[in-house]
C-alpha atoms as a PDB file:
ATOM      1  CA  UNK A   1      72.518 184.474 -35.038  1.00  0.00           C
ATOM      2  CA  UNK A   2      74.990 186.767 -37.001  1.00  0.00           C
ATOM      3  CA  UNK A   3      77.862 184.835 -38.940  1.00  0.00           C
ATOM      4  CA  UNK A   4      80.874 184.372 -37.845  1.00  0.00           C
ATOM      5  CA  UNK A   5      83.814 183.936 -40.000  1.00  0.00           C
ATOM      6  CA  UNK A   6      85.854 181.651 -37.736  1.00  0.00           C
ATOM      7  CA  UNK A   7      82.364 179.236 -37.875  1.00  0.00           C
ATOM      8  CA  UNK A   8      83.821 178.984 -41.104  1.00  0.00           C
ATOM      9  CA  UNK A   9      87.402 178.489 -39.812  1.00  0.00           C
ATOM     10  CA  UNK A  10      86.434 176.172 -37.428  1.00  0.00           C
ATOM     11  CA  UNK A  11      84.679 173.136 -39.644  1.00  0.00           C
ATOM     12  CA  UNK A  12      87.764 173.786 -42.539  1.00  0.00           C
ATOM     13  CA  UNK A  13      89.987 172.869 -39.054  1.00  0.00           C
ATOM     14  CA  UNK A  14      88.074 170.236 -38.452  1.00  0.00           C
ATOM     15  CA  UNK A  15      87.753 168.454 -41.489  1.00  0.00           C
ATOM     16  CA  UNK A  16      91.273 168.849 -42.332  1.00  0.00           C
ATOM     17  CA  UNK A  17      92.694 167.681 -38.791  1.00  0.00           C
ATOM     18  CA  UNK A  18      89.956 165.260 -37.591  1.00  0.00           C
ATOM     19  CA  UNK A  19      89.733 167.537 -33.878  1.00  0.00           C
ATOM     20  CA  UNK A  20      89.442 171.088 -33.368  1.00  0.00           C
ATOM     21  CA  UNK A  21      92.247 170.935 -30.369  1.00  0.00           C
ATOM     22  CA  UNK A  22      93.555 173.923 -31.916  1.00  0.00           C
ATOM     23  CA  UNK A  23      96.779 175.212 -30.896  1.00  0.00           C
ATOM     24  CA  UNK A  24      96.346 178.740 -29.015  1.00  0.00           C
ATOM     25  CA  UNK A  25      98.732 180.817 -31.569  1.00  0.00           C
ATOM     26  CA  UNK A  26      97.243 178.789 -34.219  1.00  0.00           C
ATOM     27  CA  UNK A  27      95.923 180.988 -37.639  1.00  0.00           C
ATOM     28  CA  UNK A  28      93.764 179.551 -40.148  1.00  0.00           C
ATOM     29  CA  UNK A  29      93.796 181.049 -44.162  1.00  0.00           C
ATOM     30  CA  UNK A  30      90.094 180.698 -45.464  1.00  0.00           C
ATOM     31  CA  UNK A  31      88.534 182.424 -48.659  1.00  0.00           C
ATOM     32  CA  UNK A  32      86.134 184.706 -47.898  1.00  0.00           C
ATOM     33  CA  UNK A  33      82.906 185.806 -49.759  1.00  0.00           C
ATOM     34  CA  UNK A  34      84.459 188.692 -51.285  1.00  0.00           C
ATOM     35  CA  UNK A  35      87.162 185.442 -52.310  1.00  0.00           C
ATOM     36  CA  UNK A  36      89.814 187.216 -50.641  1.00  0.00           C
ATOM     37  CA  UNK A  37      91.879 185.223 -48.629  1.00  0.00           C
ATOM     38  CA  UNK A  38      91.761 186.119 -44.406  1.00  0.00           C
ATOM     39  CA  UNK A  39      93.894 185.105 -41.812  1.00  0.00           C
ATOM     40  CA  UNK A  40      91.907 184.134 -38.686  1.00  0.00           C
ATOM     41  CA  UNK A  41      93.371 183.790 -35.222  1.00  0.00           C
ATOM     42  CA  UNK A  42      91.329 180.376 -35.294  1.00  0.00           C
ATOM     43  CA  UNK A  43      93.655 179.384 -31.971  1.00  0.00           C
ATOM     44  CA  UNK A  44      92.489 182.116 -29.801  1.00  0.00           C
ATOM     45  CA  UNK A  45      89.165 182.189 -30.568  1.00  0.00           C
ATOM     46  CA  UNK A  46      88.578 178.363 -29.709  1.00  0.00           C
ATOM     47  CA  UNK A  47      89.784 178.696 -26.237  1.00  0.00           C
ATOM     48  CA  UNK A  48      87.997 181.885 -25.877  1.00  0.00           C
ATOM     49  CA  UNK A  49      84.621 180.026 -26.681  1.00  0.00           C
ATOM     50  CA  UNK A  50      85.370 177.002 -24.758  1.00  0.00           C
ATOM     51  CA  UNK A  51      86.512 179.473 -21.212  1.00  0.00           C
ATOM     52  CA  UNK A  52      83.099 181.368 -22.147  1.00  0.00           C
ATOM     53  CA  UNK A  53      81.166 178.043 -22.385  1.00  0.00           C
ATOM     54  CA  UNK A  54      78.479 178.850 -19.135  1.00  0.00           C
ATOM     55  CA  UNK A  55      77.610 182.006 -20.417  1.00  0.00           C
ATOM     56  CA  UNK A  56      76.438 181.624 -24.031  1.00  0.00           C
ATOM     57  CA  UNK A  57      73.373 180.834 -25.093  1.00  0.00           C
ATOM     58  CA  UNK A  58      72.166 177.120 -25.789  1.00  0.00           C
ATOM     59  CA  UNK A  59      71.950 177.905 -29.609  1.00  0.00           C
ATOM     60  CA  UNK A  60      75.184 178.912 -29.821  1.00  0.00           C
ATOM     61  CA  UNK A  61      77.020 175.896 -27.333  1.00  0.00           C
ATOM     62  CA  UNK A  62      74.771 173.766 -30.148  1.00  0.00           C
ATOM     63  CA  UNK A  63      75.497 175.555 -32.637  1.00  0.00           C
ATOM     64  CA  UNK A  64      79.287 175.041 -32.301  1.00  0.00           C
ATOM     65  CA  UNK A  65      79.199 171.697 -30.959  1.00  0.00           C
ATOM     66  CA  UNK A  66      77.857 170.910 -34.881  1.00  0.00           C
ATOM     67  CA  UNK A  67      80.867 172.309 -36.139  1.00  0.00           C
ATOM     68  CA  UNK A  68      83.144 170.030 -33.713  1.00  0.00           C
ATOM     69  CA  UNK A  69      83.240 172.091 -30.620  1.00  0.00           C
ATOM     70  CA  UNK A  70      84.544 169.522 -27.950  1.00  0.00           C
ATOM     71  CA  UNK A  71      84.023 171.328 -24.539  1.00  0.00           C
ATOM     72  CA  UNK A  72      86.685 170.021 -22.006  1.00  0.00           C
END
């Protein structure tokens, strides 16, 4: 499965704010590999996994349910 930056985002959330009930407007900074810092619309992209939840793919529901994922 290709890498996605927010499954980056997502565990930095996480470990930083014990949940990843992130706020819908909500932007993470991370450092990327080119160590340039990105902005990532970490809010959006959260709710647009979890309202997309019955049509990915097993891997990727357990794939982000290891980074924190909580699906209702």
């Amino acid at each position: 499965m290709p890498y996605c930056v927010h499954q980056a985002a997502a565990p930095q959330f996480f470990e930083r704010e014990k949940h990843l009930r992130v706020p819908r407007k909500h932007v993470e900074r991370i450092v990327g590999e080119d160590q340039e810092e990105q902005e990532l619309r970490l809010g959006a992209w959260v709710g647009n996994q979890r309202s997309r939840a019955a049509t990915l793919t097993p891997g990727r529901v357990e794939q982000l349910s290891a980074i924190g994922m909580r699906w209702a």
